[in-house]
Protein backbone atom coordinates (compact mmCIF):
# COMPACT_ATOMS: atom_id res chain seq x y z
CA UNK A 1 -7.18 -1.48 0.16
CA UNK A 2 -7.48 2.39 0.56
CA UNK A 3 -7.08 4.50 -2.36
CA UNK A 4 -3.24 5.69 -1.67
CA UNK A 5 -2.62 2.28 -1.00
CA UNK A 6 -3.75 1.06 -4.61
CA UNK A 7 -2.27 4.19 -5.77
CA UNK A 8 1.60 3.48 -4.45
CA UNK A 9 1.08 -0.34 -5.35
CA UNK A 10 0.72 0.47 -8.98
CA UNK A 11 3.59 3.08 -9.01
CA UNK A 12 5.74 0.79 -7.49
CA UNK A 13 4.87 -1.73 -9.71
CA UNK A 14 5.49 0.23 -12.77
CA UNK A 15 8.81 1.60 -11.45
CA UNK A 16 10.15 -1.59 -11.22
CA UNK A 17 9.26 -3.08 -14.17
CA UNK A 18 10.88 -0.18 -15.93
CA UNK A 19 14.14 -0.89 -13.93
CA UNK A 20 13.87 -4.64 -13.22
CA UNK A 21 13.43 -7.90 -15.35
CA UNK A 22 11.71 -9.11 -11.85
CA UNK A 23 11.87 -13.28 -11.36
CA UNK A 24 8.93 -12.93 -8.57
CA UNK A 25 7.33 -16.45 -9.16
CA UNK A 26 8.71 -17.97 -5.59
CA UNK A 27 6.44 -15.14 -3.66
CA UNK A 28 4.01 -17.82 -4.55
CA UNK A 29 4.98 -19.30 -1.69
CA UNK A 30 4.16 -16.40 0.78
CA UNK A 31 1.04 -17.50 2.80
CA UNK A 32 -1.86 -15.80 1.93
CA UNK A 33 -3.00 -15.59 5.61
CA UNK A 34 -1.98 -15.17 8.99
CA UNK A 35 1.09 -13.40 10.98
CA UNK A 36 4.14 -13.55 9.77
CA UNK A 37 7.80 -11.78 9.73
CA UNK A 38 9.47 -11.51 6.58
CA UNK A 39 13.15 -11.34 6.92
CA UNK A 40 15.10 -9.93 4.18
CA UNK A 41 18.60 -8.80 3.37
CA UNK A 42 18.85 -4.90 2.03
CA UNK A 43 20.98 -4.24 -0.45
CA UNK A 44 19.66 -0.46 -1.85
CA UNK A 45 15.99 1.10 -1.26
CA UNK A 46 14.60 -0.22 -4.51
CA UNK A 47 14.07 -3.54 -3.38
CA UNK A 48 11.61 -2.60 -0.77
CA UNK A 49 8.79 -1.03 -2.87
CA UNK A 50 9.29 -3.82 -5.27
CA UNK A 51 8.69 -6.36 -2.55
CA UNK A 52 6.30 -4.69 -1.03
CA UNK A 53 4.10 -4.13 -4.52
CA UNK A 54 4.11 -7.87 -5.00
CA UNK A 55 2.96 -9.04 -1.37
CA UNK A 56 -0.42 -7.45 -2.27
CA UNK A 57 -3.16 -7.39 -1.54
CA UNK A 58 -1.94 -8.60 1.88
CA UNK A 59 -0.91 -5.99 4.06
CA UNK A 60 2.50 -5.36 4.43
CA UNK A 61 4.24 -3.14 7.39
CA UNK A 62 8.15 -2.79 7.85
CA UNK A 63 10.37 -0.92 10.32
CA UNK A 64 11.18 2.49 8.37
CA UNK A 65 14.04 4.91 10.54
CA UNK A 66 11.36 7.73 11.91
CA UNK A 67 14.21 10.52 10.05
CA UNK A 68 12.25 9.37 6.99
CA UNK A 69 9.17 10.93 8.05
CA UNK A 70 10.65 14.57 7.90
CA UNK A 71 10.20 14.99 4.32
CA UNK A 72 6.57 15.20 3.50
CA UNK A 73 5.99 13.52 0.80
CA UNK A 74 7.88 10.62 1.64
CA UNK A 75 6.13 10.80 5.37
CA UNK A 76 2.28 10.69 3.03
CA UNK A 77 3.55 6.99 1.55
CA UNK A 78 5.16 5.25 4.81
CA UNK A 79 1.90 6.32 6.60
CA UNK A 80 -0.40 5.16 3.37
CA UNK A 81 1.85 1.57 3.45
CA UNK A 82 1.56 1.66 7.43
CA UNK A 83 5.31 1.86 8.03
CA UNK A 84 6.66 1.52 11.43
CA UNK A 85 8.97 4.65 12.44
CA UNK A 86 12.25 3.81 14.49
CA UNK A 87 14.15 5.92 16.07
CA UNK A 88 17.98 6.08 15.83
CA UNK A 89 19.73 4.56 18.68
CA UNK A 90 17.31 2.86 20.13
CA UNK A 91 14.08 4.16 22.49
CA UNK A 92 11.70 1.64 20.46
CA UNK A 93 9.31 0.10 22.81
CA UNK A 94 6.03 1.88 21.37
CA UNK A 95 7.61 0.57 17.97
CA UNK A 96 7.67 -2.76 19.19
CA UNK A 97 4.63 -2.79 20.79
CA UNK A 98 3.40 -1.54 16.99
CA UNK A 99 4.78 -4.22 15.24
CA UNK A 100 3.47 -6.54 18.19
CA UNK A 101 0.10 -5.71 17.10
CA UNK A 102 0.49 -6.16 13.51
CA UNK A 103 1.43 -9.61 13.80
CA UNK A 104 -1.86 -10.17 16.17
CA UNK A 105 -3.50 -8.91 13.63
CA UNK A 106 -2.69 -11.22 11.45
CA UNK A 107 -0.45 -8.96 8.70
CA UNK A 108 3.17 -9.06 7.47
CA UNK A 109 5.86 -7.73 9.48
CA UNK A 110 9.26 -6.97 6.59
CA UNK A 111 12.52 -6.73 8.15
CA UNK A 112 15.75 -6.38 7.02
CA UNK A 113 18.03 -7.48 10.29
CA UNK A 114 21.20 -5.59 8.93
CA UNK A 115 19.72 -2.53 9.35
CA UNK A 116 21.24 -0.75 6.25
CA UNK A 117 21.88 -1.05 2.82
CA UNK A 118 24.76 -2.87 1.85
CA UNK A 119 24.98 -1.34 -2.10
CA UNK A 120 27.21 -4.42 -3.24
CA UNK A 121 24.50 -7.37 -1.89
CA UNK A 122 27.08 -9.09 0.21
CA UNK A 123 25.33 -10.06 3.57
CA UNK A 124 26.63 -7.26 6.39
CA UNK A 125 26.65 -7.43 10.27
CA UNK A 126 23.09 -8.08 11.33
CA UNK A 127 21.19 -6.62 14.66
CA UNK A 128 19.14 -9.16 17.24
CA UNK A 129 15.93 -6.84 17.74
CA UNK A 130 14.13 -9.03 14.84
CA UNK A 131 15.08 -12.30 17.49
CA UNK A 132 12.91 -10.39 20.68
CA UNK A 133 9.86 -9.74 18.08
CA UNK A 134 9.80 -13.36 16.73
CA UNK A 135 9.80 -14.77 20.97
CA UNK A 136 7.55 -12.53 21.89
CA UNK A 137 5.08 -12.98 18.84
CA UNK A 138 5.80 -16.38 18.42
CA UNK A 139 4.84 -15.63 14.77
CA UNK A 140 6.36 -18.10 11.58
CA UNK A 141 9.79 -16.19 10.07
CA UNK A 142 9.80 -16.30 6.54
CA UNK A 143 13.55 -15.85 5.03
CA UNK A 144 13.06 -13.81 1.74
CA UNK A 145 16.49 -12.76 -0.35
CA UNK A 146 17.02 -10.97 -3.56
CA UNK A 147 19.98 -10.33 -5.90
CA UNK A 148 21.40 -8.82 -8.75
CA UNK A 149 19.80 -5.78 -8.27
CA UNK A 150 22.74 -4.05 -7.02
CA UNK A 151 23.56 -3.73 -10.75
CA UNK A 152 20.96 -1.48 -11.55
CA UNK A 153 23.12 1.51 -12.01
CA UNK A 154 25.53 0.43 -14.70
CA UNK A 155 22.91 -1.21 -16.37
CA UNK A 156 20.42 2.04 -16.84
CA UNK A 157 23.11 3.74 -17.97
CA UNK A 158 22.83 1.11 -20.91
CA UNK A 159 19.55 1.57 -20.83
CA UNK A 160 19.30 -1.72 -19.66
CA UNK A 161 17.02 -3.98 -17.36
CA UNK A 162 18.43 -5.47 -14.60
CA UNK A 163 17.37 -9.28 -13.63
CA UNK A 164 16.26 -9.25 -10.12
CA UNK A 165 16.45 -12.85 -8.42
CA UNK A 166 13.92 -13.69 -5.58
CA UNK A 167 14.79 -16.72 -3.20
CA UNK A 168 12.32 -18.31 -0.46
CA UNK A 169 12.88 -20.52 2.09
CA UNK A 170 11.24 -22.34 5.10
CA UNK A 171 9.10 -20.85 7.57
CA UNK A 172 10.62 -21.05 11.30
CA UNK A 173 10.11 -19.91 14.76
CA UNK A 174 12.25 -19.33 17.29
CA UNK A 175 12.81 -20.94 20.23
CA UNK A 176 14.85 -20.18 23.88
CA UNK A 177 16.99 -22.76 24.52
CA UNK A 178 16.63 -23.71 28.48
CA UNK A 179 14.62 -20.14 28.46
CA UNK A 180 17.80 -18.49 28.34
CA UNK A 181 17.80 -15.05 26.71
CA UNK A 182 20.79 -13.29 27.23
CA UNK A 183 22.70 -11.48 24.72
CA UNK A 184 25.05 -14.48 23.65
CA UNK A 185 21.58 -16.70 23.31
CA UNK A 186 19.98 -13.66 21.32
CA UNK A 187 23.31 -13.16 19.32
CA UNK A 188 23.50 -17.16 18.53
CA UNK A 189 19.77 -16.96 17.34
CA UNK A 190 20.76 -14.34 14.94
CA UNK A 191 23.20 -15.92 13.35
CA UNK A 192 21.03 -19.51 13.25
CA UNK A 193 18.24 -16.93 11.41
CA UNK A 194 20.98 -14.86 9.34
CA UNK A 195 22.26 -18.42 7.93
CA UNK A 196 18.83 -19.14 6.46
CA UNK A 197 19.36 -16.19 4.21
CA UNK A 198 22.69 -16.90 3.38
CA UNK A 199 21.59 -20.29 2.47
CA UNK A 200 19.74 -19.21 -0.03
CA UNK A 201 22.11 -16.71 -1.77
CA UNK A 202 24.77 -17.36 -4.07
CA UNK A 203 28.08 -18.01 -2.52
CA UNK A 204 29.57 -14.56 -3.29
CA UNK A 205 26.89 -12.84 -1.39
CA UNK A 206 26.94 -14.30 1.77
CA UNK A 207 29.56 -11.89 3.07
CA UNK A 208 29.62 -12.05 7.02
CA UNK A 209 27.74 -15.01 7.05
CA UNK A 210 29.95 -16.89 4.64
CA UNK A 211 31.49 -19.26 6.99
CA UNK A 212 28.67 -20.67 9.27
CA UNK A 213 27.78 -23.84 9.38
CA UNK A 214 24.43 -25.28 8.89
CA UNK A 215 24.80 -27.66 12.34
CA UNK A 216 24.50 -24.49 14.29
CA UNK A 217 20.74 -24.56 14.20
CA UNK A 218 19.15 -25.29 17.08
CA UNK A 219 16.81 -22.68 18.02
CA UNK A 220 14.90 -22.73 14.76
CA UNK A 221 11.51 -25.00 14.47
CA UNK A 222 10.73 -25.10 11.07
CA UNK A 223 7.08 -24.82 10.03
């Protein structure tokens, strides 16, 4: 682990702890080895250093929109965590074929399918690039979710620390039904992988994905 590396991990670390009451024992259950795609929903910005400080030492890369880079200090610590920069609306294929090789290398891949933070921690909309990754890398999804730390605010303000729930569950990959990959066969993969995070979260987060039932899986192979 380089020296900025070790430097940002500890930062991160001590950030949260001075914001959080973190419950991080179920990242036990994160292999320690091999490619994988961490799925995760994204409720404000602080979850992702906090995550990201407790999947060490393995190395962790996630898909970071390329405006971020502009400021320079913020560019130094997505290059020194070996964030992935997208580009707004679309254009990605060198990103892909980036995040393509850190998954044959045998690292973490973090995404958060919706894209953008949702601020109240209900479950928004979600977008099917993370489905043509998982095909094509035919690397184990791991579903990861959070909450409660959408409360953060109020509670600083009572110079308070907020609990901050962690939630794994089973390992998956995908699979093309028939080969078929068209957008409704992309879309209904989504939705089978969006459920698995919804599972996991308490009933009044599950926002869009509320509603769908667990008998709709049937492009997921669970590890």
């Amino acid at each position: 682990m380089s020296l900025s590396r070790r430097f940002l991990v500890a930062l991160f670390r001590g950030l949260s702890d001075a914001v959080f009451r973190v419950h991080a024992e179920p990242l036990a259950g994160v292999p320690a080895h091999g490619p994988l795609i961490i799925v995760m929903n994204h409720i404000n910005i602080l979850e992702i250093p906090l995550i990201y400080a407790r999947l060490q030492p393995r190395a962790v890369h996630g898909l970071v929109l390329a405006d971020h880079w502009k400021n320079p200090v913020i560019a130094w610590g997505l290059n020194a965590c070996g964030s992935i920069p997208l580009q707004r609306g679309g254009g990605n294929l060198a990103s892909f074929k980036k995040a393509l090789d850190v998954l044959d290398a045998g690292e973490i891949l973090l995404i958060m399918p919706e894209g953008t933070r949702s601020g109240t921690g209900k479950l928004q909309h979600a977008h099917p690039g993370v489905v043509l990754l998982g095909l094509k890398s035919k690397a184990p999804i791991l579903p990861i979710v959070t909450h409660g730390g959408e409360k953060y605010k109020d509670n600083l303000k009572k110079l308070r620390r907020t609990d901050f729930y962690i939630a794994l569950g089973k390992p998956f990959t995908l699979k093309a039904a028939d080969g078929a990959l068209d957008s409704q066969a992309r879309n209904q993969m989504l939705d089978e992988m969006m459920y698995q995070l919804a599972a996991l979260l308490p009933p009044e987060y599950r926002g869009e994905y509320a509603n769908l039932p667990a008998a709709t899986q049937k492009s997921l192979e669970f590890c």
